[in-house]
PDB file of N, CA and C in Angstrom:
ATOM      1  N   UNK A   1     130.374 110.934  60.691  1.00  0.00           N
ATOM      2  CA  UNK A   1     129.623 111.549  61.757  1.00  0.00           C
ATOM      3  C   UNK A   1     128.196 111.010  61.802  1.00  0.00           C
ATOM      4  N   UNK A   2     127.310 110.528  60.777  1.00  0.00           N
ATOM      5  CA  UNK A   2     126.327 110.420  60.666  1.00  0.00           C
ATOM      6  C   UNK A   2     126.205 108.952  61.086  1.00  0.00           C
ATOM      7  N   UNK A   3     126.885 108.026  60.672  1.00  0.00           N
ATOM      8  CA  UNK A   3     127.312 106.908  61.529  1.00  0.00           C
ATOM      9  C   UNK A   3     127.368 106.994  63.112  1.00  0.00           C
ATOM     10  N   UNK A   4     128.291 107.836  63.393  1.00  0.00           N
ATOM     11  CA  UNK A   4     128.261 108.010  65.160  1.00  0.00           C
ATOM     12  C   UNK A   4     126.984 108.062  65.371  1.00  0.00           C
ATOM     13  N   UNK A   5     126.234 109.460  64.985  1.00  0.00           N
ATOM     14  CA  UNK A   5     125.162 109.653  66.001  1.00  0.00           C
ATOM     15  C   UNK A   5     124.025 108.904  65.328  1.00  0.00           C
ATOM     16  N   UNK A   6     123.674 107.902  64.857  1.00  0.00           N
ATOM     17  CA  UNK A   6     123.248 106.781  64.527  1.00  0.00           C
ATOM     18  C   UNK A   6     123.372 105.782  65.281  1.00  0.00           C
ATOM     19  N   UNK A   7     124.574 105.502  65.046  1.00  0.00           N
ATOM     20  CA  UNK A   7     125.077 104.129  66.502  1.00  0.00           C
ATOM     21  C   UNK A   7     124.666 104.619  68.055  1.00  0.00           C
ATOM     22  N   UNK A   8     125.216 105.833  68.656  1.00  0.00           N
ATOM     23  CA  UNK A   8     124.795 106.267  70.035  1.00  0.00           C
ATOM     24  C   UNK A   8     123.328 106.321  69.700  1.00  0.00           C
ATOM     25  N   UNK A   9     122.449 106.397  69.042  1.00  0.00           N
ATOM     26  CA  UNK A   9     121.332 106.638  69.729  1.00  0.00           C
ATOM     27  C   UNK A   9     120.740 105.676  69.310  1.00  0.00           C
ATOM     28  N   UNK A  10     121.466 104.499  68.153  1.00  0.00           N
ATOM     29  CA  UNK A  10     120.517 103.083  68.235  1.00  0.00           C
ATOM     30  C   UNK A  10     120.773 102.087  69.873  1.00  0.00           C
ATOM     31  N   UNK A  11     121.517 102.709  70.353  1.00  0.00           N
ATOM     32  CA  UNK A  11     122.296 101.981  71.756  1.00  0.00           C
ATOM     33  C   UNK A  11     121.417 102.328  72.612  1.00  0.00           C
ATOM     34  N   UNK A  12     121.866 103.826  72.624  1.00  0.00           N
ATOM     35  CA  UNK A  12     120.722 104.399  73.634  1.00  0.00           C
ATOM     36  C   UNK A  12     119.250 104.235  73.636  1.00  0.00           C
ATOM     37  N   UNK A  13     118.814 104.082  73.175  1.00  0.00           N
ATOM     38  CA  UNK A  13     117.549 103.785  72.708  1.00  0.00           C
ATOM     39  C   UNK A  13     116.987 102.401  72.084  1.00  0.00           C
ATOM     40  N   UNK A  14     116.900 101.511  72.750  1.00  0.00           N
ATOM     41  CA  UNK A  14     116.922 100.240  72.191  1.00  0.00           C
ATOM     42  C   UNK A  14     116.516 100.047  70.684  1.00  0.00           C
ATOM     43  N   UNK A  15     114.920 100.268  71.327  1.00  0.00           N
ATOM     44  CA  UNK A  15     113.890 100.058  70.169  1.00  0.00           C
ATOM     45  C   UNK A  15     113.462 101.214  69.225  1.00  0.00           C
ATOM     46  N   UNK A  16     114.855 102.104  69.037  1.00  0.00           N
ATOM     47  CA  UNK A  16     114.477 103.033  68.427  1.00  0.00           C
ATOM     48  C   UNK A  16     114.045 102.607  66.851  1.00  0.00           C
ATOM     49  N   UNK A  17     113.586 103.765  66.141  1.00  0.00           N
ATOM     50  CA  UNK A  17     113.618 103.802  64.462  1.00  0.00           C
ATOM     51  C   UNK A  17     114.268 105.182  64.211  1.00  0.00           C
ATOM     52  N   UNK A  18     115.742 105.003  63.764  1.00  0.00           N
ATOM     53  CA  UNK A  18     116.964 106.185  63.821  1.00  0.00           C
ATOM     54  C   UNK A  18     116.802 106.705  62.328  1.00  0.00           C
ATOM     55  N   UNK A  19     116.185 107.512  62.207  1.00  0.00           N
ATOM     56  CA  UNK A  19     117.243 107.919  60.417  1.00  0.00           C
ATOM     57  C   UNK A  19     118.017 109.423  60.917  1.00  0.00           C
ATOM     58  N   UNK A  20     119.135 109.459  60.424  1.00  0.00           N
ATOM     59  CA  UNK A  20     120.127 111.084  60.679  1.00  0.00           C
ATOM     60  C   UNK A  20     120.616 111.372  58.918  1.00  0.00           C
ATOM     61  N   UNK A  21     120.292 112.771  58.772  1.00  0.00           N
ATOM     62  CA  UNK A  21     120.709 113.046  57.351  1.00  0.00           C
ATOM     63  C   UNK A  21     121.331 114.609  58.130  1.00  0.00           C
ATOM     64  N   UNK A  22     122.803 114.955  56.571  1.00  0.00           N
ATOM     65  CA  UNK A  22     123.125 116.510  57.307  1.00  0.00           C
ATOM     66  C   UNK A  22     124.517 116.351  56.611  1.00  0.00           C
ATOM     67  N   UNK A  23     124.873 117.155  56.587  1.00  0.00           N
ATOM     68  CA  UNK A  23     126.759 117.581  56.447  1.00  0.00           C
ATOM     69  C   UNK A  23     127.112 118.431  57.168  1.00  0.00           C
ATOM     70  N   UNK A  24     128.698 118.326  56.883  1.00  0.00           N
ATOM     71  CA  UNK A  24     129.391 119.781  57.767  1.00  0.00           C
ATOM     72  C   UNK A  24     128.505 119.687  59.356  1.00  0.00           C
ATOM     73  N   UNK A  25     128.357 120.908  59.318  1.00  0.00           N
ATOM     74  CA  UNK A  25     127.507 121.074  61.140  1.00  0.00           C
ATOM     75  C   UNK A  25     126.589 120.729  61.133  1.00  0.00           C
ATOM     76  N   UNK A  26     125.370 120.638  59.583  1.00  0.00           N
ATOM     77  CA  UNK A  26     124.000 120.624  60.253  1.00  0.00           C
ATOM     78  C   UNK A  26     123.238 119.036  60.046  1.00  0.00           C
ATOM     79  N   UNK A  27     122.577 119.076  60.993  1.00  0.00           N
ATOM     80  CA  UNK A  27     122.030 117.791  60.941  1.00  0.00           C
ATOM     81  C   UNK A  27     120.796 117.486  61.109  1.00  0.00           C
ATOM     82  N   UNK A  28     119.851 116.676  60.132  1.00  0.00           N
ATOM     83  CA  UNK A  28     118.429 115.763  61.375  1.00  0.00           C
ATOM     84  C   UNK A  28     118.167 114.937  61.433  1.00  0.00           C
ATOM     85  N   UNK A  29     117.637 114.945  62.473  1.00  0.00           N
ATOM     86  CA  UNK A  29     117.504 113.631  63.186  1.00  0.00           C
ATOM     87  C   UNK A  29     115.979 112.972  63.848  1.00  0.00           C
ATOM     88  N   UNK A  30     115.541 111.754  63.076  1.00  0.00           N
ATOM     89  CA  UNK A  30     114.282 111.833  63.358  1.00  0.00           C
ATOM     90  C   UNK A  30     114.049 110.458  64.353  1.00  0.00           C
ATOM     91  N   UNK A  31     114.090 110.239  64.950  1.00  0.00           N
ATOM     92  CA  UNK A  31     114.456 109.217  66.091  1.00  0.00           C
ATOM     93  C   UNK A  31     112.442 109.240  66.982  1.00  0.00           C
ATOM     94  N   UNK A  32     112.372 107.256  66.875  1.00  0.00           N
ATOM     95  CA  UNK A  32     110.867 107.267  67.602  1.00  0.00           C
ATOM     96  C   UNK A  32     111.449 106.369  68.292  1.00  0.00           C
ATOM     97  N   UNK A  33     111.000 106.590  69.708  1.00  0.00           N
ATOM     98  CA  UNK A  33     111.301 105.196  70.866  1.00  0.00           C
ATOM     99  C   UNK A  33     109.853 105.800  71.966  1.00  0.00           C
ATOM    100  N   UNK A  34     109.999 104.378  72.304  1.00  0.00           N
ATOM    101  CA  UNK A  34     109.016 104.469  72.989  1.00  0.00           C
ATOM    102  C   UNK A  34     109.453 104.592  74.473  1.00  0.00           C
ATOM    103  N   UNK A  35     110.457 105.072  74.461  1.00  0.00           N
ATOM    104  CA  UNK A  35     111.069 105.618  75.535  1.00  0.00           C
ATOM    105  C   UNK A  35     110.724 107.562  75.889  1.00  0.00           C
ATOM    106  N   UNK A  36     110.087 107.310  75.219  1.00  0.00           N
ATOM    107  CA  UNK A  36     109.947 108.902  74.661  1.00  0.00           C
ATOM    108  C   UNK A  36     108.584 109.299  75.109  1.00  0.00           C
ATOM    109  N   UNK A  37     107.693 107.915  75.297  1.00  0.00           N
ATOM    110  CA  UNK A  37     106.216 108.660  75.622  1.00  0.00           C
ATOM    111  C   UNK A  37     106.239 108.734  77.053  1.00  0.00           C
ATOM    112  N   UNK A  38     105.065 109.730  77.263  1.00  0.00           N
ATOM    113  CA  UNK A  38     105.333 110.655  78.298  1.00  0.00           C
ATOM    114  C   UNK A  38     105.346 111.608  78.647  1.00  0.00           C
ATOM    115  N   UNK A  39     106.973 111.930  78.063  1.00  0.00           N
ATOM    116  CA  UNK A  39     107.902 112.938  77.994  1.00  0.00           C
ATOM    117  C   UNK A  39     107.276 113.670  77.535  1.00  0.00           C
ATOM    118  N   UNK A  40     107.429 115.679  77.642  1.00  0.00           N
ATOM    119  CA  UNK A  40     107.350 116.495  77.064  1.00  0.00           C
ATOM    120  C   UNK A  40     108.920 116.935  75.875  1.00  0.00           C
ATOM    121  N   UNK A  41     108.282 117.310  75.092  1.00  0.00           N
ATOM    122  CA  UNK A  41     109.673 118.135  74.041  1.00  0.00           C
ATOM    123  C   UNK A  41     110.876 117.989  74.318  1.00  0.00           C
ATOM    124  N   UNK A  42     110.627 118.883  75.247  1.00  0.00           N
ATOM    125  CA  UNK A  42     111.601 119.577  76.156  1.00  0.00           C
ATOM    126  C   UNK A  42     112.869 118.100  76.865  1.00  0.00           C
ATOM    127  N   UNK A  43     112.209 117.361  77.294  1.00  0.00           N
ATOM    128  CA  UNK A  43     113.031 116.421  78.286  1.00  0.00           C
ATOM    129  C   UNK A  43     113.201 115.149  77.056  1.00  0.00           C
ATOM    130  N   UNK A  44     112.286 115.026  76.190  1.00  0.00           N
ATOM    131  CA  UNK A  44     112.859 114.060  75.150  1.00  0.00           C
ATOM    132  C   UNK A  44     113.977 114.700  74.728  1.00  0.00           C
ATOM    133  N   UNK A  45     114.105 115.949  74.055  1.00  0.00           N
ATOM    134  CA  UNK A  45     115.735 116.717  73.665  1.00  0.00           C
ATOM    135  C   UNK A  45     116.584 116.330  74.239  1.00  0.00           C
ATOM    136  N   UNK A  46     116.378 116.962  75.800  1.00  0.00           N
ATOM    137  CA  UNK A  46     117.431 116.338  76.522  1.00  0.00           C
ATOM    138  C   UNK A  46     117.826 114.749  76.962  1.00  0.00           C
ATOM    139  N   UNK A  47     117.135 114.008  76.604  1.00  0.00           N
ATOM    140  CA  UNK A  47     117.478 112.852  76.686  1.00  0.00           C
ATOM    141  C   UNK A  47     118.091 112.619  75.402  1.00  0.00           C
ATOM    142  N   UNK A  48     118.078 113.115  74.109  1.00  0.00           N
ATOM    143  CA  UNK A  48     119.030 112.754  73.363  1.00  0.00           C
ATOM    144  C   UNK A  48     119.776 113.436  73.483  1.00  0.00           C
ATOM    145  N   UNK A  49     120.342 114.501  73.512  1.00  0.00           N
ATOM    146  CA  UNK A  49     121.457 115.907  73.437  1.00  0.00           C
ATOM    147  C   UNK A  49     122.453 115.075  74.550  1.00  0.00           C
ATOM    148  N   UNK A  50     121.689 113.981  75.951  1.00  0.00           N
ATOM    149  CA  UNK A  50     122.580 113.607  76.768  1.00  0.00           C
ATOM    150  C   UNK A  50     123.283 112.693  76.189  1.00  0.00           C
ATOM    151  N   UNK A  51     123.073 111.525  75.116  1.00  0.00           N
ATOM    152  CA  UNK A  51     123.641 110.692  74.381  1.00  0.00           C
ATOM    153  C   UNK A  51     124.540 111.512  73.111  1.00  0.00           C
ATOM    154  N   UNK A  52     124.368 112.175  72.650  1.00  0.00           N
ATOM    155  CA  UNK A  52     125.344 112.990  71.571  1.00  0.00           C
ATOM    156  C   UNK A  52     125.429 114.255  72.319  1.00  0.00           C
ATOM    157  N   UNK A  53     125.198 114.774  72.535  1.00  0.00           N
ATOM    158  CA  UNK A  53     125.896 116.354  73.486  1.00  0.00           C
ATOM    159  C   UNK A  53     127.517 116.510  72.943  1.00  0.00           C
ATOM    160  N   UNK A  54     128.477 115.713  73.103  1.00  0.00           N
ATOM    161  CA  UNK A  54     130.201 115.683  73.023  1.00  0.00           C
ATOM    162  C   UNK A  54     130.354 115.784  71.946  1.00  0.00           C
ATOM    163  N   UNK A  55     129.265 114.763  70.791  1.00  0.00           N
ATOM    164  CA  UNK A  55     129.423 115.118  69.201  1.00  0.00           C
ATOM    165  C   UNK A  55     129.334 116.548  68.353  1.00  0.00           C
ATOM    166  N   UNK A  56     128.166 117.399  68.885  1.00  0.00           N
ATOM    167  CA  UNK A  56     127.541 118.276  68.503  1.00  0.00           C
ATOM    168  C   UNK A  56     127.853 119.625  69.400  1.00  0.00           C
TER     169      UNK A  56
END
């Protein structure tokens, strides 16, 4: 699992810097792209939750 949402959001996110740690259900995830500035909280979440959303 930690693989998946690693891979989707190194994709999604070109130039990200991905690390994901967690078992079972819980997970974190500390993800910087500069796709991200800008954005408030709120709409960066949802721009990842839209790339893993089906996983989680």
């Amino acid at each position: 699992m930690i693989e998946d949402l690693k891979s989707r959001l190194e994709g999604a996110f070109a130039d990200a810097e991905v690390a994901v740690d967690g078992e079972g259900n819980r997970f974190e995830i500390h993800l910087v792209s500069a796709a991200f500035d800008g954005l408030t909280r709120v709409k960066r979440q949802q721009a990842v939750y839209a790339v893993i959303g089906d996983l989680i």
